[in-house]
Each structure stands twice: as C-alpha cells, then as structure tokens.
N, C-alpha and C. Protein backbone atom coordinates (compact mmCIF):
# COMPACT_ATOMS: atom_id res chain seq x y z
N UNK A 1 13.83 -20.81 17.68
CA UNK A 1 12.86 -19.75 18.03
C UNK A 1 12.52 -18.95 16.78
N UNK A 2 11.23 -18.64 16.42
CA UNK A 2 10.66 -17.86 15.10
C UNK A 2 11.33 -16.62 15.30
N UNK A 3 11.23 -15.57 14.38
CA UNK A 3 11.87 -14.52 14.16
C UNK A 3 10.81 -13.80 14.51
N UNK A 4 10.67 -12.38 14.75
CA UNK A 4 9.31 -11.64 15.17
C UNK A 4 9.31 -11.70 13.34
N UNK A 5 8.10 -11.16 12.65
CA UNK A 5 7.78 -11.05 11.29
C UNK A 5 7.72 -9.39 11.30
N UNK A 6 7.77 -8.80 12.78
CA UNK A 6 7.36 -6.94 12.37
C UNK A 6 8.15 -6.49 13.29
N UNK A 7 8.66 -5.62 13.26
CA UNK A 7 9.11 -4.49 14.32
C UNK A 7 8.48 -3.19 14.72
N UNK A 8 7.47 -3.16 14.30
CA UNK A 8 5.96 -2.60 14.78
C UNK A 8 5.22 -3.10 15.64
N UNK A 9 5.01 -1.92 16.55
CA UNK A 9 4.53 -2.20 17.76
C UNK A 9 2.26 -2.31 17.53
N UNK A 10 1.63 -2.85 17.83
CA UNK A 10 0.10 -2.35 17.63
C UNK A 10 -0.08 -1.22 18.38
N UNK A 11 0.88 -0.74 19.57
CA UNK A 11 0.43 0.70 20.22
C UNK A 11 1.40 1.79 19.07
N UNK A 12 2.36 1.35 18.39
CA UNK A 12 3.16 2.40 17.42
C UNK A 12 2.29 2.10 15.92
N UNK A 13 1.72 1.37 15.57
CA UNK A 13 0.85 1.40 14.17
C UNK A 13 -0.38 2.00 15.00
N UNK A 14 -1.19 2.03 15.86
CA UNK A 14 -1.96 2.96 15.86
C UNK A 14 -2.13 4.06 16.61
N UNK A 15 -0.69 4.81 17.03
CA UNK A 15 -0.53 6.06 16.62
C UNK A 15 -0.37 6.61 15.65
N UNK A 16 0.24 5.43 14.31
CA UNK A 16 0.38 6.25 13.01
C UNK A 16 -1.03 6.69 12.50
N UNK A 17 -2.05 5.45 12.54
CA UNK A 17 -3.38 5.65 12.14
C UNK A 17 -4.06 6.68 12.62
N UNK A 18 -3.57 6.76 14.06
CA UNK A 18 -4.52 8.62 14.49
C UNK A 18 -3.77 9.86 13.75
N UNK A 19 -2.69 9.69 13.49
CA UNK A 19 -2.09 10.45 12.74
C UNK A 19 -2.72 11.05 11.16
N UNK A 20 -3.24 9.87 10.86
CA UNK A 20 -3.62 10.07 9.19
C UNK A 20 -5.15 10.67 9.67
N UNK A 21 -5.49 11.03 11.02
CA UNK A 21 -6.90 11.95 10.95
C UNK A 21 -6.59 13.41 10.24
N UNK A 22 -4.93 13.61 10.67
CA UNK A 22 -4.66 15.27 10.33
C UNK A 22 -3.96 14.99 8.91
N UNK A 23 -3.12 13.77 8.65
CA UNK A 23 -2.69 14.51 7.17
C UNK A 23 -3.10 13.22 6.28
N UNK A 24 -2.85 12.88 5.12
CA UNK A 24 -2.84 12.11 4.30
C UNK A 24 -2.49 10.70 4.05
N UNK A 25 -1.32 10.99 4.51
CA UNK A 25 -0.40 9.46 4.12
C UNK A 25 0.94 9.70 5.44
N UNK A 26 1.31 8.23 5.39
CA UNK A 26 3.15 8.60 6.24
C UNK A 26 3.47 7.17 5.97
N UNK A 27 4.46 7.12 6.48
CA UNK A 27 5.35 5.57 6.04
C UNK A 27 5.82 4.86 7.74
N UNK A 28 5.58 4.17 7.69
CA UNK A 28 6.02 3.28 9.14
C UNK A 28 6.57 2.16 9.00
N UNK A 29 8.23 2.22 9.74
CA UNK A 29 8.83 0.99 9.52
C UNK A 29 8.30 -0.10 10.41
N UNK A 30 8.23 -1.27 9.07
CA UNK A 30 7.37 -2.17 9.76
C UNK A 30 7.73 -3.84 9.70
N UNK A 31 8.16 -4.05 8.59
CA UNK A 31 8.67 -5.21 8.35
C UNK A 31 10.20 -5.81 9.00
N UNK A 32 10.55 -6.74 9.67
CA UNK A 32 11.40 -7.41 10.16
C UNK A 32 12.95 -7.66 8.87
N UNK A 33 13.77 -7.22 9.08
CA UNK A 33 14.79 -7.50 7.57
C UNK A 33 14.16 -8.94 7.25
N UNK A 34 14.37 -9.59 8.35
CA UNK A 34 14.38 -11.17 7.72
C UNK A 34 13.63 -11.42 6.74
N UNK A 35 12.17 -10.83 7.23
CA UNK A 35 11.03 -11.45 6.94
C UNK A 35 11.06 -10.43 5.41
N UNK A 36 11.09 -9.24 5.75
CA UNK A 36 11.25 -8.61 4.31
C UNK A 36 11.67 -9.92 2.69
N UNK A 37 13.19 -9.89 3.51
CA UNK A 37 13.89 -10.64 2.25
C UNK A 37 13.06 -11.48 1.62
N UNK A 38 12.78 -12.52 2.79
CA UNK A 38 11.90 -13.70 2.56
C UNK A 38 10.69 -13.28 1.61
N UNK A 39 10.12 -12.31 1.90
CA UNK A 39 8.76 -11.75 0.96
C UNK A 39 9.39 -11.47 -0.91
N UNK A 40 10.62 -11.00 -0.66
CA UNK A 40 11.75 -10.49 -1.51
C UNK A 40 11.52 -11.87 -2.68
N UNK A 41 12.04 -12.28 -1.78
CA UNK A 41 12.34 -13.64 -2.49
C UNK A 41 11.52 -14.49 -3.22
N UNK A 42 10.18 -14.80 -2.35
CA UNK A 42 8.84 -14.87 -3.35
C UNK A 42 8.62 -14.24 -4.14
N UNK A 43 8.48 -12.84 -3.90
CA UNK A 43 7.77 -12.05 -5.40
C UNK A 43 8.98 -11.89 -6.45
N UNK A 44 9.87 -12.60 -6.28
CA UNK A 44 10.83 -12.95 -7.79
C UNK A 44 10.50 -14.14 -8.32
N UNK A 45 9.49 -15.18 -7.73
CA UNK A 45 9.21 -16.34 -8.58
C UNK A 45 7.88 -16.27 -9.08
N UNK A 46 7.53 -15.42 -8.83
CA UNK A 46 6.06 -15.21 -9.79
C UNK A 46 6.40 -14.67 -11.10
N UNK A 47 5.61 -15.01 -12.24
CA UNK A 47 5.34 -14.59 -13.40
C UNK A 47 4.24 -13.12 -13.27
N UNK A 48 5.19 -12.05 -13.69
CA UNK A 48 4.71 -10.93 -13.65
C UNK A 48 3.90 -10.16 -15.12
N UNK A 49 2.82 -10.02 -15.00
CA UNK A 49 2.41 -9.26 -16.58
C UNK A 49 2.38 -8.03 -16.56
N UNK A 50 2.49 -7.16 -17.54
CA UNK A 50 2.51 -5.74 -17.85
C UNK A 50 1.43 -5.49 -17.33
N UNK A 51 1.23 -3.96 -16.83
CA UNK A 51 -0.23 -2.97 -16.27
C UNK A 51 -0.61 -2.46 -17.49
N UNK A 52 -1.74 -2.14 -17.97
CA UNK A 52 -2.46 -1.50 -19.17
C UNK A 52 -1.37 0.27 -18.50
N UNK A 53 -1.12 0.52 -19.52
CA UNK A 53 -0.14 1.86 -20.38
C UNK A 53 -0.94 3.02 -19.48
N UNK A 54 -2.08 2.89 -19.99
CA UNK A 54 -3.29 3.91 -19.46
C UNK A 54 -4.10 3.44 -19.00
N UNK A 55 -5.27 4.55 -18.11
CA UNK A 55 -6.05 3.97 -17.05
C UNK A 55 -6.77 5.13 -17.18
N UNK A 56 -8.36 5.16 -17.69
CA UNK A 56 -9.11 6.31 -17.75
C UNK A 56 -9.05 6.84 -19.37
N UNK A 57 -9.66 8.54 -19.21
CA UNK A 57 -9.23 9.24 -20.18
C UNK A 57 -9.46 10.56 -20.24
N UNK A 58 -8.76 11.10 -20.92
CA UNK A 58 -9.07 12.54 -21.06
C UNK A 58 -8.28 13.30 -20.08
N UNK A 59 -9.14 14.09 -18.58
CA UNK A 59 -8.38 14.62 -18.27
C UNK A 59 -8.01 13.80 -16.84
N UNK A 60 -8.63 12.66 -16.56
CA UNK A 60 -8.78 12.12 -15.60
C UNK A 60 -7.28 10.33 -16.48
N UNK A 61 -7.27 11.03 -17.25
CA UNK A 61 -6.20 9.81 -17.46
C UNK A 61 -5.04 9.28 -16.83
N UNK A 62 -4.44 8.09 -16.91
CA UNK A 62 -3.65 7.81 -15.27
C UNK A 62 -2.01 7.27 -16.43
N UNK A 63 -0.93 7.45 -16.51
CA UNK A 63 -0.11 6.95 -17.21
C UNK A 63 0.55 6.01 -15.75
N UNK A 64 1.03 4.36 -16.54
CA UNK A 64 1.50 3.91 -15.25
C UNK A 64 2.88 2.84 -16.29
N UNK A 65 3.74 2.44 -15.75
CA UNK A 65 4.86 1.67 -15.85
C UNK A 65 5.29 0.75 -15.00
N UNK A 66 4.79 -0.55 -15.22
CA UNK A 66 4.82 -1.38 -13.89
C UNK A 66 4.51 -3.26 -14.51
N UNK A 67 4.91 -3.43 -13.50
CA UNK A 67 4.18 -4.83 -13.99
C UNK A 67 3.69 -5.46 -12.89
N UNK A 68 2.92 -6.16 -12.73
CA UNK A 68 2.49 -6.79 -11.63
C UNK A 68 1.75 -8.24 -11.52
N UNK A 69 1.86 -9.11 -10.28
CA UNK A 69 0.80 -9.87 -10.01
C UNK A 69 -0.21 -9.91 -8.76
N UNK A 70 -1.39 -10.32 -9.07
CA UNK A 70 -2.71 -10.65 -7.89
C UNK A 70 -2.66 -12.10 -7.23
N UNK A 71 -1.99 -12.85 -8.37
CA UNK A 71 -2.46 -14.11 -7.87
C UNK A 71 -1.20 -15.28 -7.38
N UNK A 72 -1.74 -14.73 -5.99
CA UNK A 72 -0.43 -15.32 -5.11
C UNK A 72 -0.29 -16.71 -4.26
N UNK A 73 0.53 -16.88 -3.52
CA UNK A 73 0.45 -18.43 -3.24
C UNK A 73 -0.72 -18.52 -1.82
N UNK A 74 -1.55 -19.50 -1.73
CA UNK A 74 -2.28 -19.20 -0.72
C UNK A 74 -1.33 -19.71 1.13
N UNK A 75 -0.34 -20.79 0.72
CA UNK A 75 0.38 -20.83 1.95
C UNK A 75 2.05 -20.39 1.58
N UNK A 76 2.22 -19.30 0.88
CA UNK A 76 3.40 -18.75 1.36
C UNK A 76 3.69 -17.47 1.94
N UNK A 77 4.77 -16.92 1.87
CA UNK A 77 5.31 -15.44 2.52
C UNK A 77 4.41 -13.93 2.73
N UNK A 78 3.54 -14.47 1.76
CA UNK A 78 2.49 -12.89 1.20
C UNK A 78 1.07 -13.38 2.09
N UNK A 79 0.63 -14.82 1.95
CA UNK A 79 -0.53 -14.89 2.99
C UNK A 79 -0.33 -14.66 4.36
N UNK A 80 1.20 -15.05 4.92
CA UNK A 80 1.58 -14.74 6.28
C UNK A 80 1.52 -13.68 6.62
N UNK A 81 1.55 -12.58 5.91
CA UNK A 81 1.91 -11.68 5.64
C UNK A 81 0.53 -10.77 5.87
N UNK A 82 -0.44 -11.36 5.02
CA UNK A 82 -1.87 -10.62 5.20
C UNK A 82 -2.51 -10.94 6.40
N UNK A 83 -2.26 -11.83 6.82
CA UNK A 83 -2.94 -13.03 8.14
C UNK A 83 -2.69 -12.64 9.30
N UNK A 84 -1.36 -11.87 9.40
CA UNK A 84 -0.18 -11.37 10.63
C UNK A 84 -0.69 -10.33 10.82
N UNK A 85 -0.84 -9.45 9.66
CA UNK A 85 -1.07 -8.18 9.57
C UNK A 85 -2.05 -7.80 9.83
N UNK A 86 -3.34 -8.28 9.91
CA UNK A 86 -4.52 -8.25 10.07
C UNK A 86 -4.43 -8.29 11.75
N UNK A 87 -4.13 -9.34 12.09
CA UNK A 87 -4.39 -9.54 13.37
C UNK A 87 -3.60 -8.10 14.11
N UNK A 88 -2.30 -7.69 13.77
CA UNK A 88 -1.63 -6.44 14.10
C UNK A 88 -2.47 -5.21 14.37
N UNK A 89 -3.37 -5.13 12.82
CA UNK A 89 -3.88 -4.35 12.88
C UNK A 89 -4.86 -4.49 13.70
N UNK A 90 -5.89 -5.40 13.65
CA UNK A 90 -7.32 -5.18 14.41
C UNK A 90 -6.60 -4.93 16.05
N UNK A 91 -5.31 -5.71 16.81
CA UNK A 91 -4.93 -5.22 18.14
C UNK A 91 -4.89 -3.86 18.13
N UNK A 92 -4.21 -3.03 16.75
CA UNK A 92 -4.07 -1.92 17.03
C UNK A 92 -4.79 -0.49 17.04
N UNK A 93 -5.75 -1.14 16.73
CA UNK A 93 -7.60 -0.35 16.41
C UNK A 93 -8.49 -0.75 17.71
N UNK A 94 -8.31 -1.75 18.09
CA UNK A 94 -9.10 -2.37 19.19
C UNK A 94 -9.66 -0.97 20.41
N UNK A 95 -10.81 -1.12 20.44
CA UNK A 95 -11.69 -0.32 21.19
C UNK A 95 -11.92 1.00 20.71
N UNK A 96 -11.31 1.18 19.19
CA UNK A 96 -11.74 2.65 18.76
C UNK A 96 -12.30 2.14 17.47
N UNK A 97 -13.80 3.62 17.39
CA UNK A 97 -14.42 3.60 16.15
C UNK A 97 -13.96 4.54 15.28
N UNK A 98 -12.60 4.19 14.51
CA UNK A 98 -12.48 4.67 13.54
C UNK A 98 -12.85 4.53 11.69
N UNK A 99 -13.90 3.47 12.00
CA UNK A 99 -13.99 3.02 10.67
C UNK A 99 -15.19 2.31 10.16
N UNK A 100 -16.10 2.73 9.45
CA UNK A 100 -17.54 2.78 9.37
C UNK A 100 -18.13 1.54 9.13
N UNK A 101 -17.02 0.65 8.72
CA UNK A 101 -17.25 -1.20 8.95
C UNK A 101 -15.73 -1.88 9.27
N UNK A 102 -16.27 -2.96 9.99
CA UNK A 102 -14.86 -3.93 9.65
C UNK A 102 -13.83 -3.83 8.55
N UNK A 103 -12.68 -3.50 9.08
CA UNK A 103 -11.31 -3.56 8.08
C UNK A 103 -10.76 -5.12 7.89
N UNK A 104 -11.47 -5.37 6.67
CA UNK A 104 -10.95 -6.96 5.89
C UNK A 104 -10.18 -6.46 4.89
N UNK A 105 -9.05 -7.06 4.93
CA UNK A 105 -7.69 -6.96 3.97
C UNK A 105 -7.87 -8.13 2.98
N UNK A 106 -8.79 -8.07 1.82
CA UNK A 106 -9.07 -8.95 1.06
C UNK A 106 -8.19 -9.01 -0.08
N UNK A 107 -7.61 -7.71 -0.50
CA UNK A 107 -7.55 -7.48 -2.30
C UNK A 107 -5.71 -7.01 -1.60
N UNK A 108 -4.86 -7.72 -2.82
CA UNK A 108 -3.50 -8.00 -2.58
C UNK A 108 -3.02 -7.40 -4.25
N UNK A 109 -2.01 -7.08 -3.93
CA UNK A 109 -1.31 -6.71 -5.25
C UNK A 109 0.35 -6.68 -5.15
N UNK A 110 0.54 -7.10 -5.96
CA UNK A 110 2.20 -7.80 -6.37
C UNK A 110 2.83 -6.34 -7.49
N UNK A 111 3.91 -5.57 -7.29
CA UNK A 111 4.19 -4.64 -8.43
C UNK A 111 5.29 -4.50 -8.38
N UNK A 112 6.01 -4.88 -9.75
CA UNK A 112 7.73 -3.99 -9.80
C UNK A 112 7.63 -2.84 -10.84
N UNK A 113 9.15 -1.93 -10.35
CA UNK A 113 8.90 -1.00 -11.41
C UNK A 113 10.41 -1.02 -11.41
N UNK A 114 10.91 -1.20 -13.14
CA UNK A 114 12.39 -1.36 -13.08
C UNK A 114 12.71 -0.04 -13.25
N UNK A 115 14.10 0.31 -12.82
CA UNK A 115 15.10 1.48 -12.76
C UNK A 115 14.89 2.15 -14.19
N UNK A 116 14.48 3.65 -13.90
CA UNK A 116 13.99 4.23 -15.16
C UNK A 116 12.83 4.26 -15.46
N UNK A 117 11.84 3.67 -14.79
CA UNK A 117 10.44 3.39 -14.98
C UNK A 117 9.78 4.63 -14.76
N UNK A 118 8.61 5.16 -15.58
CA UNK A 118 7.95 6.33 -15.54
C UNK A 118 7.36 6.13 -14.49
N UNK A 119 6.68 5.14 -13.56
CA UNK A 119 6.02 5.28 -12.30
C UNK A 119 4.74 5.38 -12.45
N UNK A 120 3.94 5.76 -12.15
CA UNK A 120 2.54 6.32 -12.06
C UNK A 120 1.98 7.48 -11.77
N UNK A 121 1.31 7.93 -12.82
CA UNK A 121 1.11 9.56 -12.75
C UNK A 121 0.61 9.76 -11.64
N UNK A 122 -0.28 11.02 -10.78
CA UNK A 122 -1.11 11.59 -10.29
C UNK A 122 -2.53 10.36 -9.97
N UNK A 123 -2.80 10.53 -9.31
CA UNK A 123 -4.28 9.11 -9.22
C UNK A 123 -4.88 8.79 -7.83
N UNK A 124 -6.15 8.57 -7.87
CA UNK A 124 -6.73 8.87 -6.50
C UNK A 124 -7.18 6.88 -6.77
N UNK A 125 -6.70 5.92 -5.36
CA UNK A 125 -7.99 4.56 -5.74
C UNK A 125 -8.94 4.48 -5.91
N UNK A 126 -9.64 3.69 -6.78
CA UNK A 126 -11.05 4.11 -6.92
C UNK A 126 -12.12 3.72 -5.61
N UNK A 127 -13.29 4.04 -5.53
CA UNK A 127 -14.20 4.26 -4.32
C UNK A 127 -14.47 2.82 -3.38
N UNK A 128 -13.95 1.34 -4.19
CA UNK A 128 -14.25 0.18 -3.71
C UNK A 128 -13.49 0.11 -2.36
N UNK A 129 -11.92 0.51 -2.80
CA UNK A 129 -10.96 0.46 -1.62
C UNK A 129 -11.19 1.41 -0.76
N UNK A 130 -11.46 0.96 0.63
CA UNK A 130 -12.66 1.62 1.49
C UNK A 130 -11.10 1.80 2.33
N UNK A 131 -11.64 2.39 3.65
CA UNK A 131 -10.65 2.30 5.07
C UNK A 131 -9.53 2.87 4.93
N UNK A 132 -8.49 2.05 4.80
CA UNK A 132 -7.21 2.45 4.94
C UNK A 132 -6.27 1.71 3.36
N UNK A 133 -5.21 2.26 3.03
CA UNK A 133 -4.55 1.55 2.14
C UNK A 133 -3.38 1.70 3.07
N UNK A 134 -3.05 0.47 2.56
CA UNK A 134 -0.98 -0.27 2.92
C UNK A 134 -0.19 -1.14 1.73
N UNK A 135 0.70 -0.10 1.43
CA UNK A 135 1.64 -0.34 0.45
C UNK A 135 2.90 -0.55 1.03
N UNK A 136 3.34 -2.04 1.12
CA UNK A 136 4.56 -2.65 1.55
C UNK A 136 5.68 -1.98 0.85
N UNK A 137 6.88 -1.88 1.49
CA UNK A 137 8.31 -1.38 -0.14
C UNK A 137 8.72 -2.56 0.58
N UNK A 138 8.89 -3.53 -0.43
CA UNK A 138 9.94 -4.48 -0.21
C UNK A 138 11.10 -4.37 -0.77
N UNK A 139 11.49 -3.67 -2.01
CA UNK A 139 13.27 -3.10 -2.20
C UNK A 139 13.02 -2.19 -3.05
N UNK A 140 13.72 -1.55 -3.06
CA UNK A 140 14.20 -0.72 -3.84
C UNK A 140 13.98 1.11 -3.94
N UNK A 141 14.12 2.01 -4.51
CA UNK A 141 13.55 3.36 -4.40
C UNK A 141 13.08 3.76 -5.28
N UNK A 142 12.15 4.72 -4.68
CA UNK A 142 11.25 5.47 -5.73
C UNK A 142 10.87 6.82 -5.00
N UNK A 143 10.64 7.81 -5.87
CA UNK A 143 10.02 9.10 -4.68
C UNK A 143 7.96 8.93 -5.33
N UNK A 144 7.87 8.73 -3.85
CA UNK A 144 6.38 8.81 -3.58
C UNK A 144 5.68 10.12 -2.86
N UNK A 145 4.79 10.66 -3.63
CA UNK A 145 4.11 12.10 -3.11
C UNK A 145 2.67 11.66 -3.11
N UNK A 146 1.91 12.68 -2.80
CA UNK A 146 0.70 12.48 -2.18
C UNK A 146 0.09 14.53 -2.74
N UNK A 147 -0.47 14.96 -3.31
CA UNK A 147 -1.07 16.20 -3.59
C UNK A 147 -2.62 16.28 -3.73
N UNK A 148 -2.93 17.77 -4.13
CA UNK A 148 -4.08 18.10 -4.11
C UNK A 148 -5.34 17.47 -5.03
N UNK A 149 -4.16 17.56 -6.10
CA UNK A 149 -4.77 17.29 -7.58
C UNK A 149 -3.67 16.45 -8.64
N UNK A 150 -4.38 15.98 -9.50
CA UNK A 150 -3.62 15.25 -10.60
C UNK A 150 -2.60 16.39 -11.29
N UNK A 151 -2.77 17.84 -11.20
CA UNK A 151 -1.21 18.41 -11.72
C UNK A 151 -0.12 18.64 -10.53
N UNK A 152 -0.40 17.65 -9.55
CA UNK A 152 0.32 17.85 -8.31
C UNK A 152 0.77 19.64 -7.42
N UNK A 153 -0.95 20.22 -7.39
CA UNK A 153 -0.84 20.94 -6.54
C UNK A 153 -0.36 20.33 -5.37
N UNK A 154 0.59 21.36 -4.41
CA UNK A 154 1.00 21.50 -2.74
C UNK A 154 1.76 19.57 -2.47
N UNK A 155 2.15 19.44 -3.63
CA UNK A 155 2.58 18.16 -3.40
C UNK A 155 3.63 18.14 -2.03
N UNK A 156 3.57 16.96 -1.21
CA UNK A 156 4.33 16.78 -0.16
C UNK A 156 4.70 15.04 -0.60
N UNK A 157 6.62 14.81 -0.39
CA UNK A 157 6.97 13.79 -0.56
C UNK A 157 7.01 13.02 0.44
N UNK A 158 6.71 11.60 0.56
CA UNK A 158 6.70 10.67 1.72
C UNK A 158 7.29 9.83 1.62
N UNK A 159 8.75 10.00 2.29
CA UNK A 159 9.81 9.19 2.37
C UNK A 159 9.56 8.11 3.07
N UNK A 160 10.30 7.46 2.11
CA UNK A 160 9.71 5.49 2.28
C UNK A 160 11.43 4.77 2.13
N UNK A 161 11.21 3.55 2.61
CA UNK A 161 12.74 2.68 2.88
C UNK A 161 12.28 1.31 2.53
N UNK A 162 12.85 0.54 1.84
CA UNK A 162 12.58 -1.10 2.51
C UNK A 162 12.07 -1.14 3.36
N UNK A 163 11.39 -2.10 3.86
CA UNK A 163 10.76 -2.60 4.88
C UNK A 163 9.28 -1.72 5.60
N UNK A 164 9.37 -0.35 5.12
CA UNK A 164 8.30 0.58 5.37
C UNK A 164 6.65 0.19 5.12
N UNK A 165 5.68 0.67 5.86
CA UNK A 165 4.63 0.22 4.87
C UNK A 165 3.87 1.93 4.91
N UNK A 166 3.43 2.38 3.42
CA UNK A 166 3.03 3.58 3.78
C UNK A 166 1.54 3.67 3.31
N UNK A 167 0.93 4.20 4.76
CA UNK A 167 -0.64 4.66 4.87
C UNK A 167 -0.77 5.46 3.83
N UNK A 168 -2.03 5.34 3.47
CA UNK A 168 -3.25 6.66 3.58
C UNK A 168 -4.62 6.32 3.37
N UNK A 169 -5.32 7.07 3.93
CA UNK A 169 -7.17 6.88 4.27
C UNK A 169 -7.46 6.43 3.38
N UNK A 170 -8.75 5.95 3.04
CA UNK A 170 -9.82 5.46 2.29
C UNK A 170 -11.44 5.66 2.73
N UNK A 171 -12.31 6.00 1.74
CA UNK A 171 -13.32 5.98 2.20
C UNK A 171 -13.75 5.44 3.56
N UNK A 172 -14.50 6.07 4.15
CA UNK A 172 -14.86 4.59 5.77
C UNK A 172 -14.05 4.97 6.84
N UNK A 173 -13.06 6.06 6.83
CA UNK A 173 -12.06 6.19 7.61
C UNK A 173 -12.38 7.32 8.46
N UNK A 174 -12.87 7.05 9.99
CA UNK A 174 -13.68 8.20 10.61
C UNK A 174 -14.63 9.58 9.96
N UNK A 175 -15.56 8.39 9.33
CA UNK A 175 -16.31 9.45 8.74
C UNK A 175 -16.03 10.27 7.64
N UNK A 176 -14.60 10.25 6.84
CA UNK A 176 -14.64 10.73 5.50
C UNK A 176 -14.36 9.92 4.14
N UNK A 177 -14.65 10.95 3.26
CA UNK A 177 -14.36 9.71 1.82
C UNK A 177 -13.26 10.52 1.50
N UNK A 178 -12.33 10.51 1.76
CA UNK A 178 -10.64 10.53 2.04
C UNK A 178 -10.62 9.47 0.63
N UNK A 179 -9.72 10.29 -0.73
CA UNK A 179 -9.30 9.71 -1.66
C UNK A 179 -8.19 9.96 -2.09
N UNK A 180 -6.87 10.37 -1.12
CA UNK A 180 -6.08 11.04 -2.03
C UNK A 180 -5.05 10.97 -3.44
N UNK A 181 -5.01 12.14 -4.04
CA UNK A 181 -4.03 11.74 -5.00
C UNK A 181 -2.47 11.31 -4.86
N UNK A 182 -2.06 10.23 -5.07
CA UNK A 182 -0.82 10.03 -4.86
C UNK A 182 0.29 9.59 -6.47
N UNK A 183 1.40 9.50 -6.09
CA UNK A 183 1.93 9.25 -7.32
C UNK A 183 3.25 8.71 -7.09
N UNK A 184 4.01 7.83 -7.63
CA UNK A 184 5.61 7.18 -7.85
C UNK A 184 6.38 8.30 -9.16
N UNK A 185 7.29 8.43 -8.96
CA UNK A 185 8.82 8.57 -9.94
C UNK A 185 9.61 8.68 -9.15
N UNK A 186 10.75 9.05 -10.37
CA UNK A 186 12.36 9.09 -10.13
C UNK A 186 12.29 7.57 -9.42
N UNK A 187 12.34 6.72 -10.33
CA UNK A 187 12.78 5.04 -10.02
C UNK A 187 13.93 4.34 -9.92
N UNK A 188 15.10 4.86 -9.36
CA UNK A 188 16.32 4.23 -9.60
C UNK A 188 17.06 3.11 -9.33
N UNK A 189 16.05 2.74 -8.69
CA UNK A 189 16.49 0.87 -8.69
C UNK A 189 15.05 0.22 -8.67
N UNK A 190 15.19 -0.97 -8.73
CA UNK A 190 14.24 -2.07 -9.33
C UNK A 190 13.44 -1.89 -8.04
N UNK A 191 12.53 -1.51 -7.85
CA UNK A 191 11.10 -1.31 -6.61
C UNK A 191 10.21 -2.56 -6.96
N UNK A 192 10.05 -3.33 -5.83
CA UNK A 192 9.06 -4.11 -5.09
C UNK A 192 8.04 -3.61 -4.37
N UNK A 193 6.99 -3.29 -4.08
CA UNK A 193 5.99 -2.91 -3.82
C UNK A 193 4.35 -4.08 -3.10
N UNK A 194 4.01 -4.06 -2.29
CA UNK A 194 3.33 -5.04 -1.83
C UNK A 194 1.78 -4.31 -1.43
N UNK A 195 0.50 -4.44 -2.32
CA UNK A 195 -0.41 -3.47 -1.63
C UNK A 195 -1.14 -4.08 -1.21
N UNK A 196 -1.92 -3.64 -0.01
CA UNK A 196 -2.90 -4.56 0.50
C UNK A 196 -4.20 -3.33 1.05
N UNK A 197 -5.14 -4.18 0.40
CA UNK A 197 -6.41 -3.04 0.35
C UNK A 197 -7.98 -3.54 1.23
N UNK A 198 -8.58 -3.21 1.69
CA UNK A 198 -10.10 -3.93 1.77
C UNK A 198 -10.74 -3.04 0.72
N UNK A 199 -11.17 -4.28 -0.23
CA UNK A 199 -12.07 -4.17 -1.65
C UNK A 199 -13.74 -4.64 -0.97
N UNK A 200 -14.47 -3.59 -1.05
CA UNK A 200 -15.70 -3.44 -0.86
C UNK A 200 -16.72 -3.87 -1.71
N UNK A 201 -15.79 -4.12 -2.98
CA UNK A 201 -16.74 -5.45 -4.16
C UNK A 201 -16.89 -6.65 -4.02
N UNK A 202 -15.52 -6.78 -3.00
CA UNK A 202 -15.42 -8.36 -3.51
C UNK A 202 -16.21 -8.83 -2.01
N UNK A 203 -16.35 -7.94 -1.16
CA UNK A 203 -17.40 -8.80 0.20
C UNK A 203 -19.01 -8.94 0.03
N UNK A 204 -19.62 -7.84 -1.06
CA UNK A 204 -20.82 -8.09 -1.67
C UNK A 204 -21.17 -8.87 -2.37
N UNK A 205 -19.99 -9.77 -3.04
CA UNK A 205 -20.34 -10.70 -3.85
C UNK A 205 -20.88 -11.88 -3.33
C-alpha cells in the first residue's frame, strides 16, 4: 500500500490560504516524514551552483548565501511532488475566487544554506511570481521573518520545521499585489529548502 505523500488535509491547506487574506505568511505542516526524506535524498544528488553574492543595487540591494538548483529530474521525487501538490491545491481552492487567474506551479527551485550561512537579506519576489508562494523545509533550521521593509521594520518570525511548507501572497491573490518582504538567518544546520512558484513569464512565452 503507497504511503499518503501529505498529511495535509485540502479543507486544512485552505483554511491556511484564507488565513493569508489577514496576515502575510504562516507555515503548514505538510509533508509526510517518509516522503520528506525521500525528497531529502534527491536534492543531495544534484550538482548544486553558487547564487550571485548580490542581487540589485544600491538601496534596494539583496545579500544572499546559498547555493542552489532549477534543473530537476522530470520523473523523480520533486515532479511528484509538484504534480501532487497541484492537484491538493486546486481541491483546496475549488469553488472560490481567490485568484485573478489559474494557479500553475511552473517555476521550481532547489536551495541549501550550510550552517553559518548569512541567509538572505530583507527582499520582496519580483512581480512575475504571481498568486501564492510555497517554500518546502526539507531539513534543517533557519529563522525566517517576514517585515515591513528591507531594514526589517515590525518584523514577525515564522516558525517553520521539516516537513512545513510556508505561504505568502503574491500578486493575483484576491485582488492585491501582496509582495512581502521576507528574509532567512541564524542558519545552524545545513537547510534544504524546496520553492515552488507560478512564474507569469514563463506562460507568455
């Protein structure tokens, strides 16, 4: 007998989603241990490259410490993963207009950040990633906040675990262009990270 792949319910992921009408971001445990590991386990056989140092400039500049990959296997752990999830999600949206087009989970991202890692400053996604964002933790810790501004006015921290996946809006998301600033530090063990976005470039193409 298969293992469930989530322990998320589609009526408990979209209560979290009505949730993010009033605040920003939250974290929802979501991933199955099993299936976690298993994801675990893939994103250690990929060849990972460094993130550019900086991102922007001036006062809008982004400092980041990470390495990552995009380009993933098309039939293993991470497509199941987008394929499952999708379907989760659209059950769990089903019959509400919260979102100014179809939510396609096109654009994937692979990221570690080893123990000690500066993290990523202050930074809002840029305007392509529409709807909603979901950032998998597949191991490890990090403290993740969410504030006003890039000097982290009224910052609030959003405690995250393995297996968690943590929201927040995106353009398209009942009517606002919802961008918030969020940010990683204090890295003390090796963080896995899994993001999954709908990229609004890549469906015009």
């Amino acid at each position: 007998m298969n293992q469930p792949l989530f322990r998320t319910s589609p009526e408990t992921l979209g209560q979290a989603i009505n949730i993010l009408q009033q605040i920003r971001s939250l974290s929802v445990p979501i991933l199955s241990d099993d299936f976690r590991v298993a994801l675990l386990a893939e994103a250690k056989t990929y060849p990972l490259r460094a993130a550019r140092d900086t991102v922007g400039s001036g006062a809008n500049r982004v400092y980041q410490d990470m390495v990552l990959q995009d380009k993933l296997k098309e039939d293993g752990k991470f497509a199941e993963l987008v394929v499952e999830f999708q379907k989760l999600f659209d059950e769990a949206i089903k019959g509400r207009n919260l979102f100014s087009s179809p939510v396609v989970f096109n654009d994937v991202m692979l990221q570690k950040y080893e123990p000690g890692s500066a993290g990523i400053t202050p930074h809002r996604d840029r305007m392509d990633y529409r709807h909603i964002i979901c950032l998998f933790v597949l191991d490890g810790y990090g403290r993740f906040y969410i504030s006003d501004d890039r000097k982290k006015l009224n910052q609030i921290e959003i405690a995250n675990v393995p297996g968690d996946v943590l929201l927040m809006p995106g353009p398209g998301f009942i009517g606002l262009e919802e961008r918030p600033f969020h940010y990683l530090e204090n890295i003390t063990e090796e963080r896995w990270v899994f993001g999954l976005r709908h990229d609004e470039s890549k469906l015009n193409k």
